[in-house]
C-alpha atoms as a PDB file:
ATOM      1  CA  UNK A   1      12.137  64.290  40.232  1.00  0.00           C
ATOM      2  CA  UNK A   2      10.622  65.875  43.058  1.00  0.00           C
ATOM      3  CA  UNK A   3       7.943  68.388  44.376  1.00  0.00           C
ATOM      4  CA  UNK A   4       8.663  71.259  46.392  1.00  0.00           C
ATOM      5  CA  UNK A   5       6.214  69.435  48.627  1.00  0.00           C
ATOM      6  CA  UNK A   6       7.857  66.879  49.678  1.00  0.00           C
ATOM      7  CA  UNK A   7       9.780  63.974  48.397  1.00  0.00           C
ATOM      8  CA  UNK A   8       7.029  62.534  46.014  1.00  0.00           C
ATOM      9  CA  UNK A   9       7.596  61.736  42.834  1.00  0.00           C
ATOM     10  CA  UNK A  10       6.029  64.137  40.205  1.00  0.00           C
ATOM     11  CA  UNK A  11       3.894  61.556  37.921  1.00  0.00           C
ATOM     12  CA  UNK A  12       7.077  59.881  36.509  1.00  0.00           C
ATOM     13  CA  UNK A  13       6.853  55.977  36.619  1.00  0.00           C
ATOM     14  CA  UNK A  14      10.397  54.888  37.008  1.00  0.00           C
ATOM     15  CA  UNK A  15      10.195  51.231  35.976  1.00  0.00           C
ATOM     16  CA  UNK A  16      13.395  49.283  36.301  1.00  0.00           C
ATOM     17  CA  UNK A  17      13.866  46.343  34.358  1.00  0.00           C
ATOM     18  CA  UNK A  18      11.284  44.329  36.616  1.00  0.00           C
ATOM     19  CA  UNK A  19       8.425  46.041  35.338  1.00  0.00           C
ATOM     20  CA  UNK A  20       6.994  42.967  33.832  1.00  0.00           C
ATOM     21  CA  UNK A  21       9.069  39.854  35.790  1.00  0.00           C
ATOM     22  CA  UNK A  22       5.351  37.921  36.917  1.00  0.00           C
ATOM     23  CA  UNK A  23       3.982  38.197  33.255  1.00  0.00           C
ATOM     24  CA  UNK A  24       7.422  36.637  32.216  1.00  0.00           C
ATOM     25  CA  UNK A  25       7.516  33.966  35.025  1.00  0.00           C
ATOM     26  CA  UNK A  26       3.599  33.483  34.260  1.00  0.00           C
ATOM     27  CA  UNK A  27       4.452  32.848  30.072  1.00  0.00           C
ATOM     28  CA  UNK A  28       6.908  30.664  30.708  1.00  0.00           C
ATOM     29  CA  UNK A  29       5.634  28.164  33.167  1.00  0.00           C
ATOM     30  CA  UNK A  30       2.670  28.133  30.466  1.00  0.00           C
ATOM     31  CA  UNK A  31       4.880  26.989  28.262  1.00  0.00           C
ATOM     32  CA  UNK A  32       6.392  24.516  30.474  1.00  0.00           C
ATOM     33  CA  UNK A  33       2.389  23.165  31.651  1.00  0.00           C
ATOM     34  CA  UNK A  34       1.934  21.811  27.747  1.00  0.00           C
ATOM     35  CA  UNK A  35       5.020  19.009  28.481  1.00  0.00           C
ATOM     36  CA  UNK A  36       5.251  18.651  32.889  1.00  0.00           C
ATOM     37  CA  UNK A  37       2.807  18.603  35.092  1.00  0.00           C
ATOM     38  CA  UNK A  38       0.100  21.367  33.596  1.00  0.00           C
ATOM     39  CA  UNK A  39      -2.191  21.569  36.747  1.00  0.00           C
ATOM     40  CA  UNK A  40       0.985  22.643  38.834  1.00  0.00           C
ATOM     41  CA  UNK A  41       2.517  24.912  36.379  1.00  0.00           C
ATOM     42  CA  UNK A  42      -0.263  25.873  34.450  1.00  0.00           C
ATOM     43  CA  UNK A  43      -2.533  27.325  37.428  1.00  0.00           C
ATOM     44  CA  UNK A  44       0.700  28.872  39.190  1.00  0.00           C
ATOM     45  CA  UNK A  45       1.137  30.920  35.962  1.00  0.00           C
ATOM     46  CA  UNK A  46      -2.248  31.916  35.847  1.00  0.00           C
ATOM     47  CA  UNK A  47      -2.632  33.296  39.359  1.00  0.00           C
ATOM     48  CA  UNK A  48       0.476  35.149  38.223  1.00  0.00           C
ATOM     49  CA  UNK A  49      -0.967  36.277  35.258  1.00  0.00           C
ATOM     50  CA  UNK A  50      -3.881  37.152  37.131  1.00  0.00           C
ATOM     51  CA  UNK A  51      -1.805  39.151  40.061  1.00  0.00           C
ATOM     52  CA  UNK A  52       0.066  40.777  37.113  1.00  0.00           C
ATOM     53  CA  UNK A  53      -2.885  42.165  35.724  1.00  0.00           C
ATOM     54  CA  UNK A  54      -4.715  43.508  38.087  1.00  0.00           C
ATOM     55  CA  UNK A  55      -2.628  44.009  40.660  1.00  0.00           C
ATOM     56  CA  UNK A  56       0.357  44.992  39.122  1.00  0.00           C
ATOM     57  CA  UNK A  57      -0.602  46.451  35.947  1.00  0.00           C
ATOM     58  CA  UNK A  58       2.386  44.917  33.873  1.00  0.00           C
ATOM     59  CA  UNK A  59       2.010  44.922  29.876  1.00  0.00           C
ATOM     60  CA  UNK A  60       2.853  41.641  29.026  1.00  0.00           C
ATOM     61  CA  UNK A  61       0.185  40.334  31.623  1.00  0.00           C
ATOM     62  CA  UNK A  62      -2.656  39.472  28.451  1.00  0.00           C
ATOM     63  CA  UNK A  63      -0.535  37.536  26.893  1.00  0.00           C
ATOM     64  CA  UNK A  64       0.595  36.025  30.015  1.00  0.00           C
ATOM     65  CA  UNK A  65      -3.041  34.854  30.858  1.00  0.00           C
ATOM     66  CA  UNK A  66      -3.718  33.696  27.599  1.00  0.00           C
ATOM     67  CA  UNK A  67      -0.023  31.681  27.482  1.00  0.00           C
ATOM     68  CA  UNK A  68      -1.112  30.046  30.707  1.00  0.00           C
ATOM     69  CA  UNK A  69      -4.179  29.132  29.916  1.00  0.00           C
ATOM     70  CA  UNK A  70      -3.541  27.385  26.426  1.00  0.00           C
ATOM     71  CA  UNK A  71      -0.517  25.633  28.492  1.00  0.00           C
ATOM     72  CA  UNK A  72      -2.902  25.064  31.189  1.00  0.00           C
ATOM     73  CA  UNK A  73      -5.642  23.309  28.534  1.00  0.00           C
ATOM     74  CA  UNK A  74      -2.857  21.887  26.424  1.00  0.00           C
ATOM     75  CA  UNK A  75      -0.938  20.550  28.898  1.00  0.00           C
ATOM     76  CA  UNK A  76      -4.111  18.461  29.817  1.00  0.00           C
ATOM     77  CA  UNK A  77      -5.229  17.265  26.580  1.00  0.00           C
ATOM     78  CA  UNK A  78      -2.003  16.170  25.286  1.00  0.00           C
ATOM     79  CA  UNK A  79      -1.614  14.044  29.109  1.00  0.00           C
ATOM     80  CA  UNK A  80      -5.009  12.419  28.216  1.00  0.00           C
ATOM     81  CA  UNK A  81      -4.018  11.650  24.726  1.00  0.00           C
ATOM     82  CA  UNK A  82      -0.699  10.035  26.241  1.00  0.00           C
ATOM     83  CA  UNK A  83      -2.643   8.489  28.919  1.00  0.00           C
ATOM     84  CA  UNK A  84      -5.177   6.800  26.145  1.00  0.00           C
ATOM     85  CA  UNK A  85      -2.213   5.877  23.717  1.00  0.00           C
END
């Protein structure tokens, strides 16, 4: 919808179905950091997490930081505990 003014939109947020595709992307490479390679994955999915906050606003981005973190941390300890073994 419209104003009268000019073709700006009248409060309405029209969010498709990418309205949360870097907290998504950010969750699941922190899942992926806890079995390959959790510096790579696990900081790419935080600075996505982190963009997706505060940049983008998305809902899912709180759970996306905390996903990527614990993959992040995981990731790690269960590399040294391989390593050690």
């Amino acid at each position: 919808m419209t104003t009268q003014y000019g073709n700006h939109p009248t409060g309405q947020q029209t969010r498709g179905a990418n309205g949360n595709v870097l907290s998504i992307i950010a969750i699941v490479l922190g899942v992926v950091a806890i079995i390959f390679f959790p510096i790579v994955f696990g900081v790419i999915g935080l600075v996505l997490a982190v963009i997706a906050k505060f940049v983008r606003h998305e809902r899912l981005s709180t759970v996306a930081l905390v996903v990527s973190a614990a993959g992040l941390v995981l990731g790690m300890v269960l590399g040294a505990v391989v390593a050690s073994a």
